[in-house]
Protein backbone atom coordinates (compact mmCIF):
# COMPACT_ATOMS: atom_id res chain seq x y z
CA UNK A 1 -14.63 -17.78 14.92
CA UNK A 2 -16.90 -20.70 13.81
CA UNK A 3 -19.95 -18.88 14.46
CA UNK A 4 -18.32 -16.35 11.59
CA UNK A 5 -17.05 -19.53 9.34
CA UNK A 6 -20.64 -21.23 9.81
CA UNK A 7 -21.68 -17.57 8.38
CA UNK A 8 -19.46 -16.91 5.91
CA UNK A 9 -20.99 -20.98 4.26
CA UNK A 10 -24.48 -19.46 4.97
CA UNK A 11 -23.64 -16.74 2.35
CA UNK A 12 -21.89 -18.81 -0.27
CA UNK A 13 -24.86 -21.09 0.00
CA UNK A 14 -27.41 -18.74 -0.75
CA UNK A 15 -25.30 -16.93 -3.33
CA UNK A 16 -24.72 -20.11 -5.43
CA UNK A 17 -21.48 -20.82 -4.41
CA UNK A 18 -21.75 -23.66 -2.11
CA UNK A 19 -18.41 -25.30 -3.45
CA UNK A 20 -15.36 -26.35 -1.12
CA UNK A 21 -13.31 -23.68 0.00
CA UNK A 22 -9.41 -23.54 0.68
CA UNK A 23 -8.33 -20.79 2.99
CA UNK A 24 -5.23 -18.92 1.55
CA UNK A 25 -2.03 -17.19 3.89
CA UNK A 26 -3.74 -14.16 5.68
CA UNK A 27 -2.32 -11.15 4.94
CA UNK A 28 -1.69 -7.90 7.68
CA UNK A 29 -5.24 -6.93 8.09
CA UNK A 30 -8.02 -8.66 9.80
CA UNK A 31 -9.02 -9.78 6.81
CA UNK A 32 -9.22 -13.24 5.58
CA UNK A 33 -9.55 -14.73 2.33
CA UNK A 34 -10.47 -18.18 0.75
CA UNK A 35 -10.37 -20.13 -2.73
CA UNK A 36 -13.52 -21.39 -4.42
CA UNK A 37 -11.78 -25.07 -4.86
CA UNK A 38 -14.13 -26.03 -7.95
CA UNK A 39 -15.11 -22.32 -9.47
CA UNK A 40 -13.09 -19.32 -10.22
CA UNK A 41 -13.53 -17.29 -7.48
CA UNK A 42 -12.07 -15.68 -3.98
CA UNK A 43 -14.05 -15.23 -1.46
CA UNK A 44 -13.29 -12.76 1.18
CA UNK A 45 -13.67 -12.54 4.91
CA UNK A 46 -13.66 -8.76 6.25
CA UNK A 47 -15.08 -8.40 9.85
CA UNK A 48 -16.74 -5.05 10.28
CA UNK A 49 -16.10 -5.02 14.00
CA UNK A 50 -12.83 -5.13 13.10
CA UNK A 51 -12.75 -1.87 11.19
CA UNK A 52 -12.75 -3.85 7.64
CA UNK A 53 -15.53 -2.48 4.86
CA UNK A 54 -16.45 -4.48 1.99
CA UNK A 55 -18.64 -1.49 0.89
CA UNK A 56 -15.76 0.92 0.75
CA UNK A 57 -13.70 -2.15 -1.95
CA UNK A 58 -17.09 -2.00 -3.55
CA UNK A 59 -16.77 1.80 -4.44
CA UNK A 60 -13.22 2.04 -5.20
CA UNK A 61 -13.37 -1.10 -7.57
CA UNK A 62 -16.19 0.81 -9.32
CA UNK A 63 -13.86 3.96 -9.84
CA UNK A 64 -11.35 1.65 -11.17
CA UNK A 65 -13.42 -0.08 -13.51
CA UNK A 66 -14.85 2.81 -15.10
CA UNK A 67 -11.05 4.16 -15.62
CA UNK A 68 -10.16 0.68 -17.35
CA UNK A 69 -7.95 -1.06 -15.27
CA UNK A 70 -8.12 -4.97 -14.40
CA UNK A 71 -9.73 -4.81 -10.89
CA UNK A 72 -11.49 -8.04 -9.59
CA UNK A 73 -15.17 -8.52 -10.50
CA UNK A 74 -17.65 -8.73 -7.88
CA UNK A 75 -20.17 -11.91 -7.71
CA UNK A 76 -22.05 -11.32 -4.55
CA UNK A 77 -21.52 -9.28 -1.56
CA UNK A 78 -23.60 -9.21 1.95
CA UNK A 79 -22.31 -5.39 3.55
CA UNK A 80 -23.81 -5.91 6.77
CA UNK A 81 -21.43 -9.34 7.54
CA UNK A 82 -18.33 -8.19 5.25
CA UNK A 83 -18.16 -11.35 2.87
CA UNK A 84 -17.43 -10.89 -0.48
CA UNK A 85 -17.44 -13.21 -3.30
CA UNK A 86 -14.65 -12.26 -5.86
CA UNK A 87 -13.10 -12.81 -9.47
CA UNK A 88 -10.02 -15.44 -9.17
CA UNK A 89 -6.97 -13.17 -10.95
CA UNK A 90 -5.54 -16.32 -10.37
CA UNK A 91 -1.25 -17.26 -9.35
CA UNK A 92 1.11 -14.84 -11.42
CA UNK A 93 1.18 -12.40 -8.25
CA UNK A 94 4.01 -9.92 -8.89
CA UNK A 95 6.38 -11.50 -5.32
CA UNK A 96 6.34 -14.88 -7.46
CA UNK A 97 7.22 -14.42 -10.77
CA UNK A 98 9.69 -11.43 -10.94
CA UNK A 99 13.12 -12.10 -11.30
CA UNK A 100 16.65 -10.07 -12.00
CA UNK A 101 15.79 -10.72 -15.85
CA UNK A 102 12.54 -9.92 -15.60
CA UNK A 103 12.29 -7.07 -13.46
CA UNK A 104 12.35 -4.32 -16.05
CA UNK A 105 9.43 -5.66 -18.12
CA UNK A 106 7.15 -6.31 -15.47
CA UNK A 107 7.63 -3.18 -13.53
CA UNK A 108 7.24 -0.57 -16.63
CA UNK A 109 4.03 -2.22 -16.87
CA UNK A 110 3.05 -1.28 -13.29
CA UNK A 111 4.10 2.29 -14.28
CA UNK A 112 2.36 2.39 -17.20
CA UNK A 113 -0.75 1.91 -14.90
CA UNK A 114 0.29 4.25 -12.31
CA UNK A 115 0.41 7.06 -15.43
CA UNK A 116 -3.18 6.22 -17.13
CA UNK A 117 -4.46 6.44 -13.12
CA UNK A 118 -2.98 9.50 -13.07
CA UNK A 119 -4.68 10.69 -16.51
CA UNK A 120 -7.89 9.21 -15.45
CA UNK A 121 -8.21 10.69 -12.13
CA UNK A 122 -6.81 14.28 -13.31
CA UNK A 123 -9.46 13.70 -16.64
CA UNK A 124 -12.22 12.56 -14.53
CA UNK A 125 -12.05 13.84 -11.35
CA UNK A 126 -15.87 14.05 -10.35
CA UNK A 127 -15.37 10.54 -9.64
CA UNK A 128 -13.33 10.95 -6.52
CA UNK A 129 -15.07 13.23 -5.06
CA UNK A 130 -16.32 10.35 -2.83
CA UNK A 131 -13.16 10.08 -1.35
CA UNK A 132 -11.20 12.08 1.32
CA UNK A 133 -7.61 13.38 1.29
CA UNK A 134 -4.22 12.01 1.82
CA UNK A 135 -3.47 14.62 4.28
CA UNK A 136 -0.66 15.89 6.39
CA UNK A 137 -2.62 15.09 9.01
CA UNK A 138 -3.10 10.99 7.55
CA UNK A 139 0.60 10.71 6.75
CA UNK A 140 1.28 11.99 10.38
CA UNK A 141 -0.67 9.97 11.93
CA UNK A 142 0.53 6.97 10.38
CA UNK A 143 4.20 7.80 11.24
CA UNK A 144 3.08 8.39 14.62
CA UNK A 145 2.88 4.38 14.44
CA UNK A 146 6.47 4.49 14.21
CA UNK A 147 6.62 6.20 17.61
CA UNK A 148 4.01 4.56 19.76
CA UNK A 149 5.49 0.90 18.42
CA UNK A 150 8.41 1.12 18.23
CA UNK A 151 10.41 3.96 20.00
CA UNK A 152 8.14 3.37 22.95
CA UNK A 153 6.88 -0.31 22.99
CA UNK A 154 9.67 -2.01 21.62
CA UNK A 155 12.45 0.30 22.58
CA UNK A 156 10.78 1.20 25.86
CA UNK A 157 12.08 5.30 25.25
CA UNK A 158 9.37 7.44 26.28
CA UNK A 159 8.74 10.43 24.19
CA UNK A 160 7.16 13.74 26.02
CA UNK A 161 4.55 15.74 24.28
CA UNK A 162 7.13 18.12 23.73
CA UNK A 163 9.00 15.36 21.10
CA UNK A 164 5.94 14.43 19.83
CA UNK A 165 4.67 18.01 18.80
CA UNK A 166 8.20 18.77 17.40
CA UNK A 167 8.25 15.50 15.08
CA UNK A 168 5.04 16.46 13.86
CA UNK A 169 6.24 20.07 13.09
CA UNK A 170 9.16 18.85 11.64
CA UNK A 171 7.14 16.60 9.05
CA UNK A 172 4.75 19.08 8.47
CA UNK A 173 7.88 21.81 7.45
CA UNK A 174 9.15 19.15 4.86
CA UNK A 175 5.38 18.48 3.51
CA UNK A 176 4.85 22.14 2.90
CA UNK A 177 8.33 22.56 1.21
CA UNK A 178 7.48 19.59 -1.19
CA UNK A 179 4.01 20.35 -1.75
CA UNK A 180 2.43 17.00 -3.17
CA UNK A 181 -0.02 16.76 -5.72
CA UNK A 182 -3.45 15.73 -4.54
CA UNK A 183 -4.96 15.06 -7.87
CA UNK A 184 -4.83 11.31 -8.11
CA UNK A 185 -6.41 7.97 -6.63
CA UNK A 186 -3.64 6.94 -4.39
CA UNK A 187 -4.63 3.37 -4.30
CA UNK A 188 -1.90 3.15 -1.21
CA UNK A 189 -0.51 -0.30 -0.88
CA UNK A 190 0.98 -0.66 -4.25
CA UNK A 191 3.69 -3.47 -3.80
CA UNK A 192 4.24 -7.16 -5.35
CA UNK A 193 2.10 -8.67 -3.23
CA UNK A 194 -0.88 -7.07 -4.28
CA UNK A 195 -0.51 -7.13 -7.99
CA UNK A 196 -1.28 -9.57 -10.91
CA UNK A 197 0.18 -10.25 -14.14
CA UNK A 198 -2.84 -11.28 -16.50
CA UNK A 199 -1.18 -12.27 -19.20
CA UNK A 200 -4.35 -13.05 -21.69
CA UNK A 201 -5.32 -9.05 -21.27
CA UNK A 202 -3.94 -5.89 -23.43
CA UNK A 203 -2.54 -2.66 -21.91
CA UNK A 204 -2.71 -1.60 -18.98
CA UNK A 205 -5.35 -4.28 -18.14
CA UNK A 206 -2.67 -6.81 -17.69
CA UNK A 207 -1.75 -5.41 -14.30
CA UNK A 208 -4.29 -6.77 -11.97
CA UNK A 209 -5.15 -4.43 -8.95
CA UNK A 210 -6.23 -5.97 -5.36
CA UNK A 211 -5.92 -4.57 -1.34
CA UNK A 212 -7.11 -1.44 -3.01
CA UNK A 213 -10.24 -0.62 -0.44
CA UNK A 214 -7.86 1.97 1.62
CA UNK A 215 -7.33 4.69 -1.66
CA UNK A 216 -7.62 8.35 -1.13
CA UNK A 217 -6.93 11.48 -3.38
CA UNK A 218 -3.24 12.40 -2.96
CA UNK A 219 -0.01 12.37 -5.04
CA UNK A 220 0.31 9.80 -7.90
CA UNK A 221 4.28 9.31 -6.39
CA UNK A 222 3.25 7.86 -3.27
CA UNK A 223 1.85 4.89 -5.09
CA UNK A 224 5.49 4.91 -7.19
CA UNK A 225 7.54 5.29 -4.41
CA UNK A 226 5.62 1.98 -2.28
CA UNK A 227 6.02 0.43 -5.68
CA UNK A 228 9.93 1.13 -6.43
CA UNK A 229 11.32 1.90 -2.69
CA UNK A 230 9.02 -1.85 -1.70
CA UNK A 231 10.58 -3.31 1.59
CA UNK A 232 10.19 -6.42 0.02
CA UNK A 233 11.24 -6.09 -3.12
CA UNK A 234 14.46 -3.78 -3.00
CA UNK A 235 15.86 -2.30 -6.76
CA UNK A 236 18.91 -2.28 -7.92
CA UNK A 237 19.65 1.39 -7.92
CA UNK A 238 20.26 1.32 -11.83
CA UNK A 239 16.87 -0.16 -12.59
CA UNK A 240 15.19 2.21 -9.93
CA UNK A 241 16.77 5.13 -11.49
CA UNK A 242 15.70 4.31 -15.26
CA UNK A 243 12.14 3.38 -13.78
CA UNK A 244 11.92 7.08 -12.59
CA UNK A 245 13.03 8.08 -15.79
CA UNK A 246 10.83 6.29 -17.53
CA UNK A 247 7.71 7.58 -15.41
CA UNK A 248 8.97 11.51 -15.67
CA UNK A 249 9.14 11.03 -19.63
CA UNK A 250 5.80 9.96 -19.72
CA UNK A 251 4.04 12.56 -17.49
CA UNK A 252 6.34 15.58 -18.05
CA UNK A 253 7.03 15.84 -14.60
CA UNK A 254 10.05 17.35 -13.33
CA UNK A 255 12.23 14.92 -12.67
CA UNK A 256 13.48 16.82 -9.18
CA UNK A 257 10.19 17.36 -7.84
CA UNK A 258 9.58 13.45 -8.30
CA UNK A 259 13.11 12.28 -6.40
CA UNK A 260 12.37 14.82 -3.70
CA UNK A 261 8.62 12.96 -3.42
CA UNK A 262 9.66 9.81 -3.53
CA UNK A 263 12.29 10.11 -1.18
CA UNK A 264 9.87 12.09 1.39
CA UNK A 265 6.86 9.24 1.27
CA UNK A 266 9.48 6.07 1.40
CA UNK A 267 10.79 8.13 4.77
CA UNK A 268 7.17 8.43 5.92
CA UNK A 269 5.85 4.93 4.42
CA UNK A 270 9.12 3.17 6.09
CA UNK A 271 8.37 4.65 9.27
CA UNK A 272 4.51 3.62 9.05
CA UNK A 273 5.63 -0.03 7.90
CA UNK A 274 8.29 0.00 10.20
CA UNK A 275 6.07 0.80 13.51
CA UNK A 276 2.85 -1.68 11.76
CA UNK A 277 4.88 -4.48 11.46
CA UNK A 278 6.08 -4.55 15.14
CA UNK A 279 2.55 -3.98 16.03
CA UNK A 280 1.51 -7.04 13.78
CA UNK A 281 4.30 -9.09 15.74
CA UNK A 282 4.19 -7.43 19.26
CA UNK A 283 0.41 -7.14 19.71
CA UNK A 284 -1.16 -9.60 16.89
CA UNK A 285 1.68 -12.29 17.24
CA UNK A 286 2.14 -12.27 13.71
CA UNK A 287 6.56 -11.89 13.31
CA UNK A 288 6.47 -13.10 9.84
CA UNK A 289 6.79 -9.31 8.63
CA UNK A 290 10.30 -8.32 10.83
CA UNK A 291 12.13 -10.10 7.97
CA UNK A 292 11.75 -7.18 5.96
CA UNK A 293 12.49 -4.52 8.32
CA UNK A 294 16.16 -4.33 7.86
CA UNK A 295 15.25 -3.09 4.07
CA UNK A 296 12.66 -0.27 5.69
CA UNK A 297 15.43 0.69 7.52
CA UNK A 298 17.77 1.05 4.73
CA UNK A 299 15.63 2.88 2.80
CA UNK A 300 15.10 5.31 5.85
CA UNK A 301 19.01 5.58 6.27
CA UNK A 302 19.31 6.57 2.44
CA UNK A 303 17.15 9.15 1.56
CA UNK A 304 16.84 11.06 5.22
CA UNK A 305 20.53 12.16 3.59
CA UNK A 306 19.02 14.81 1.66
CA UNK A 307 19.36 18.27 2.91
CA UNK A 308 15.57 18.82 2.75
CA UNK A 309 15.20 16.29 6.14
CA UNK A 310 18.19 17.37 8.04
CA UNK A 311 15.27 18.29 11.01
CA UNK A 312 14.28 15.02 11.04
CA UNK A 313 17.46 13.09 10.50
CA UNK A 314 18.50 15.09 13.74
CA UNK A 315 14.94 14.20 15.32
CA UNK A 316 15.71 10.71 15.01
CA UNK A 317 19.73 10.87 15.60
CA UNK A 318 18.85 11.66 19.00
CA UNK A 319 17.03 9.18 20.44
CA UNK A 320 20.18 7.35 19.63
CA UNK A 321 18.49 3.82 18.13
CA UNK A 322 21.03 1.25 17.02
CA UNK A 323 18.97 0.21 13.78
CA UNK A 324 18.77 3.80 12.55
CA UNK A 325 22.58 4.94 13.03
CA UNK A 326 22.17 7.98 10.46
């Protein structure tokens, strides 16, 4: 650890940016992140033995800058150690200025950037062809999290291969019913913590994008439904139903396809978060994250209702787990 601090000074020195630095709350990933205390910059700390990439932020914040959307400049980089130096998008993060009177404003604005992504990716699309898929076979493996960590770590139920292959098959029926678009930079892990009013910019720029290194190609309503279905945000169910409206009337979608989407990724994304964030607090000692579990629960026990999931609903009713009486 300060053989990687000692480093990370090494590169600030020689990139000009020898100033003070101020280490900010780390977030779920191994990454870590810093403030330039005299000069208008983050700097970030992403260990490549850890899995973390600088070069792959480096290539998606290109893509986003040459759609037009606010995405933080890059200063200096050094690929081989993973630090980055970073434009400062400064304090108005989403989680600290919305508010019940606010809400409505601010989050139309966050849709109005999920639609020109959407037009940008389906206009240009030669410029994802860099990136892979959001599969089936991602979004099952990421609600196998929910499994491993939490049926079987936390809850200590062991679940055969015979379970396993079935709750696959089960998810894979409902993704081939719903057939999601896969047309559009999913950038993933669009919530209030990782967005930015900028408040001096026009458009769509005032929305300031970060935590973005992770985006595939996949369906534009993933990103809504992380956005609108947000463990740590929850809607009121009026404002969450005239945000969907207001997205469908702007894309011509139909408006059932949509529901049935977003209600299909929250199930899978609420799984994901809901096996991650005992990982973060049973292996990585981190139980800040369980506060918002009760919500990804919640939103679990809501939309497995429809029909469409009755598979799963039964999947899950039988292992008999007292958070997810459904």
């Amino acid at each position: 650890m300060v053989k990687r601090f000692n480093d990370l000074l090494k590169f600030l020195d020689e990139s000009g940016y020898n100033s003070s630095i101020t280490a900010l709350n780390a977030d779920a990933s191994f990454r870590r992140y810093y403030r330039g205390n005299d000069k208008n910059v983050l700097i970030m700390d992403a260990p490549p033995e850890k899995g973390e990439s600088v070069e792959r932020f480096h290539n998606i914040q290109k893509i986003l800058a040459a759609y037009n959307l606010s995405v933080p400049k890059i200063y200096s980089l050094d690929r081989s150690k993973g630090f980055m130096v970073l434009e400062d998008f400064g304090n108005d993060l989403y989680a600290k200025i919305l508010n019940k009177s606010n809400e409505d404003y601010y989050y139309k604005k966050t849709l109005d950037l999920l639609i020109e992504l959407r037009k940008r990716s389906i206009k240009n699309p030669e410029k994802l062809l860099m990136l892979d898929k959001y599969s089936f076979d991602k979004l099952n493996e990421e609600a196998k999290i929910f499994v491993e960590w939490y049926i079987e770590q936390l809850k200590g139920k062991k679940i055969s291969d015979h379970e396993k292959n079935s709750f696959t098959k089960i998810l894979y029926d409902i993704y081939n019913k719903i057939s999601p678009f896969e047309d559009t930079l999913v950038l993933r892990d669009y919530h209030v913590e990782n967005i930015f009013y900028l408040s001096e910019r026009e458009g769509v720029k005032k929305v300031g994008l970060i935590d973005f290194q992770d985006a595939l190609i996949g369906s534009n309503i993933y990103d809504l439904s992380s956005l609108l279905e947000d463990v740590r945000n929850p809607l009121d169910l009026k404002l969450k139903e005239n945000l969907i409206q207001y997205y469908v009337e702007r894309t011509e979608l139909s408006i059932e396809e949509v529901i049935l989407q977003i209600k299909f990724f929250s199930i899978q994304r609420s799984l994901k978060i809901i096996g991650i964030f005992f990982r973060l607090h049973l292996r990585d000692n981190k139980g800040k994250y369980l506060k918002y579990l009760p919500n990804a629960f919640q939103i679990i026990k809501i939309n497995i209702q429809d029909p469409i999931f009755t598979d799963l609903k039964n999947w899950i009713k039988d292992l008999q787990l007292e958070d997810l009486k459904i």
